[in-house]
C-alpha atoms as a PDB file:
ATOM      1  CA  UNK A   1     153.785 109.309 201.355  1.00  0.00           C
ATOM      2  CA  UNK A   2     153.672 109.908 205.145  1.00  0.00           C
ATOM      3  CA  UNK A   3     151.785 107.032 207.740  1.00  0.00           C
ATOM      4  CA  UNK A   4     148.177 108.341 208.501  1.00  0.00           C
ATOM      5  CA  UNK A   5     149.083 107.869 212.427  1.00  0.00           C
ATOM      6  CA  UNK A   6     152.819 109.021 212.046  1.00  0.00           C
ATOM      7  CA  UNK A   7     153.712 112.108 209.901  1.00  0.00           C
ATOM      8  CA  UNK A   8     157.298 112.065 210.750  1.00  0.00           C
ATOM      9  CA  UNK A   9     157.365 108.135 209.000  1.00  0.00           C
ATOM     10  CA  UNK A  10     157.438 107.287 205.689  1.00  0.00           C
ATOM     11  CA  UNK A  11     154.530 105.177 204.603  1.00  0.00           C
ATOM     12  CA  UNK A  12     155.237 101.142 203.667  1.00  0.00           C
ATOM     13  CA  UNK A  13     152.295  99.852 203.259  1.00  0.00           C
ATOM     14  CA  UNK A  14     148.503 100.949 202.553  1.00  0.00           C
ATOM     15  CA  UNK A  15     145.619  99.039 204.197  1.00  0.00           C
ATOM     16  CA  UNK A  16     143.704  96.891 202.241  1.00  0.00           C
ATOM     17  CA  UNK A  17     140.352  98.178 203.519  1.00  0.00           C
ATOM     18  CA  UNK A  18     140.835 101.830 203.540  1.00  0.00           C
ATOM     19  CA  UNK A  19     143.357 102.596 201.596  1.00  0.00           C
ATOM     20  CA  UNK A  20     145.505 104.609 203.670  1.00  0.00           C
ATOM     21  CA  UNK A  21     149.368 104.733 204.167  1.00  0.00           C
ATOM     22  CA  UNK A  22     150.736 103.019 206.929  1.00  0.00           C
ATOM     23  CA  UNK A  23     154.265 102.392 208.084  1.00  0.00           C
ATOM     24  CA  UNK A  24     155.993  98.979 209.199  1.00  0.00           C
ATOM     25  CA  UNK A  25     155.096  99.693 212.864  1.00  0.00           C
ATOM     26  CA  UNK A  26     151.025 100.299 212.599  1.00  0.00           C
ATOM     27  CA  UNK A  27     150.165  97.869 209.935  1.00  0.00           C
ATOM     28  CA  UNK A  28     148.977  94.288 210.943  1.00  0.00           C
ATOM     29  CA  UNK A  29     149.433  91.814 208.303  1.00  0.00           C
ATOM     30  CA  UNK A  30     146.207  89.050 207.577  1.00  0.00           C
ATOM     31  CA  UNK A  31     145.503  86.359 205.853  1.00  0.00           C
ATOM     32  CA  UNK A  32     146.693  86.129 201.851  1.00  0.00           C
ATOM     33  CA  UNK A  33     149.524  88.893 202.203  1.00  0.00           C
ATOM     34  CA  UNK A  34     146.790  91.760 203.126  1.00  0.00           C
ATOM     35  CA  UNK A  35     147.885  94.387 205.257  1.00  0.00           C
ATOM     36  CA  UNK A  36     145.600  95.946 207.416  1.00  0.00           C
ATOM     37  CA  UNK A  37     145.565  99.462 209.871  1.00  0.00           C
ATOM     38  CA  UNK A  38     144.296  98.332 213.793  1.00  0.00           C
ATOM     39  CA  UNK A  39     140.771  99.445 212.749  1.00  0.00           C
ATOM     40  CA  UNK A  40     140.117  97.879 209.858  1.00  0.00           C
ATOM     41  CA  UNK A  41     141.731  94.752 211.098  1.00  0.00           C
ATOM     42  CA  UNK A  42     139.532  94.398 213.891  1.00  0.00           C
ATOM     43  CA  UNK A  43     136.184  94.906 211.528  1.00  0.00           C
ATOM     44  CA  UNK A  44     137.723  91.733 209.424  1.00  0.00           C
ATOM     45  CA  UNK A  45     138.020  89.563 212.066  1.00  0.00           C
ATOM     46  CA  UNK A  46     134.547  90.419 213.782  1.00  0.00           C
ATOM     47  CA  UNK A  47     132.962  90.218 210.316  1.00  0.00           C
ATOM     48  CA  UNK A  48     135.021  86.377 210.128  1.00  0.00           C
ATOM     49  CA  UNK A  49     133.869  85.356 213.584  1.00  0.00           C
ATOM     50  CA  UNK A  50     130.409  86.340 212.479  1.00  0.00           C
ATOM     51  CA  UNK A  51     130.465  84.686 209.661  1.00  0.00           C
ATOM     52  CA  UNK A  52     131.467  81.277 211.295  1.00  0.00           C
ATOM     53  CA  UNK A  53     129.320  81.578 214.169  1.00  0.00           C
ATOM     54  CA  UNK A  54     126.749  81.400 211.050  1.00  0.00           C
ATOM     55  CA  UNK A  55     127.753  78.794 209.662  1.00  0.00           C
ATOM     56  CA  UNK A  56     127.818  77.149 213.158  1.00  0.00           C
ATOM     57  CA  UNK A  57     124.457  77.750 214.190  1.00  0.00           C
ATOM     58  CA  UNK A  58     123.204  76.694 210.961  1.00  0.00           C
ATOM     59  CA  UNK A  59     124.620  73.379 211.340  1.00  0.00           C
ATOM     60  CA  UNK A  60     123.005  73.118 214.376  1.00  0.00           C
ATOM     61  CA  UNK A  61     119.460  73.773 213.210  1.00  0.00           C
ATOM     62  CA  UNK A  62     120.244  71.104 210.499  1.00  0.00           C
ATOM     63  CA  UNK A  63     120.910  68.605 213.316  1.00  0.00           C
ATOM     64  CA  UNK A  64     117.990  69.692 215.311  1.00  0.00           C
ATOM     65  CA  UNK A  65     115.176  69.663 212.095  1.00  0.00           C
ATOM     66  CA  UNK A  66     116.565  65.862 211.987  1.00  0.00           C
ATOM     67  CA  UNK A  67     116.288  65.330 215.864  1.00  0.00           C
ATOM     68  CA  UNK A  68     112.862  66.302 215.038  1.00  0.00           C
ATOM     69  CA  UNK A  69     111.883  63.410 212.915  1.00  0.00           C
ATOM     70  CA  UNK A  70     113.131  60.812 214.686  1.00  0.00           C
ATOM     71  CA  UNK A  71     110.515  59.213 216.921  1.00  0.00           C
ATOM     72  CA  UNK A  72     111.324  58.683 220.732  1.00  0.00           C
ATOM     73  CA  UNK A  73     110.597  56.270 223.274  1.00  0.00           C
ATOM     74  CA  UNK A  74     108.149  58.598 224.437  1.00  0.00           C
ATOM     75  CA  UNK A  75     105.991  59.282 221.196  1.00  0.00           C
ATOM     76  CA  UNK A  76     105.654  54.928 221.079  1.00  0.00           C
ATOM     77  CA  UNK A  77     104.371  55.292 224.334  1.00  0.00           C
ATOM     78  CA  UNK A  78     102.032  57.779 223.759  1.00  0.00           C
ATOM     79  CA  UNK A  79     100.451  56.342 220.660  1.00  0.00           C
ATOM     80  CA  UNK A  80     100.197  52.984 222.203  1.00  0.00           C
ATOM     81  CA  UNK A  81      98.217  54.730 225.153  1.00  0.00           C
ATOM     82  CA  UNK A  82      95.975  56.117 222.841  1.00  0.00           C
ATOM     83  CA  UNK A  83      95.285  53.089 221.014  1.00  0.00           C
ATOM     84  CA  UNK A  84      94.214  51.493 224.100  1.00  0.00           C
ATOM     85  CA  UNK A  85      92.131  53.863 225.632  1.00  0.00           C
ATOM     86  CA  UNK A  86      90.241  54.112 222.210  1.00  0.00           C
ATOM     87  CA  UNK A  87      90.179  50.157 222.585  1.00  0.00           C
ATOM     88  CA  UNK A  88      88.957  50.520 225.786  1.00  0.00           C
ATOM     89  CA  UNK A  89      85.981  52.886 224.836  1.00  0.00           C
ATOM     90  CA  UNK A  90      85.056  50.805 221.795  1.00  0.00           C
ATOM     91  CA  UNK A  91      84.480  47.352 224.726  1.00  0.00           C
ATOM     92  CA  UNK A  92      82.609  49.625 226.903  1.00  0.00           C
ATOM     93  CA  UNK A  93      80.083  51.140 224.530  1.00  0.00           C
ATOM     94  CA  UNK A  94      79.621  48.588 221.276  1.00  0.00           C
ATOM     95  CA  UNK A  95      79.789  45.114 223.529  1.00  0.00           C
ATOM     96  CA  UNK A  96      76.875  45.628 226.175  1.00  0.00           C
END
């Protein structure tokens, strides 16, 4: 079996992806003892990157739907502003 990128070399390997022949100097070993042409190893590390970015932005929209429910300084300070205004309005119009 002859390399898919050179004819005049005997074939050592076959990628893992597409199946085709490759010889020692095209084909890029991964992870687990896969062997992989330059093509096909590029889509499986773009497609592993992806797939952690996922996994990374989804961790951060977990911590942000908790940021959410926590109450801040600033929503205290708000409902205490409220209470008294409605205090406030409740004096001016029922104690005349």
């Amino acid at each position: 079996m002859q390399c898919k990128n050179h004819p005049n070399h005997q074939a050592e390997f076959i990628c893992s992806s597409c199946l085709e022949p490759l010889c020692r100097n095209c084909v890029i070993e991964g992870e687990q003892g896969k062997s992989f042409c330059r093509l096909c190893y590029m889509c499986y590390t773009v497609s592993k990157v992806d797939s952690l970015i996922k996994e990374g932005t989804d961790r951060v929209g977990e911590k942000k739907g908790q940021e959410k429910e926590q109450w801040g300084p600033f929503r205290y300070f708000m409902i205490l502003s409220q209470v008294l205004i409605l205090i406030m309005l409740i004096v001016i119009f029922f104690v005349r």
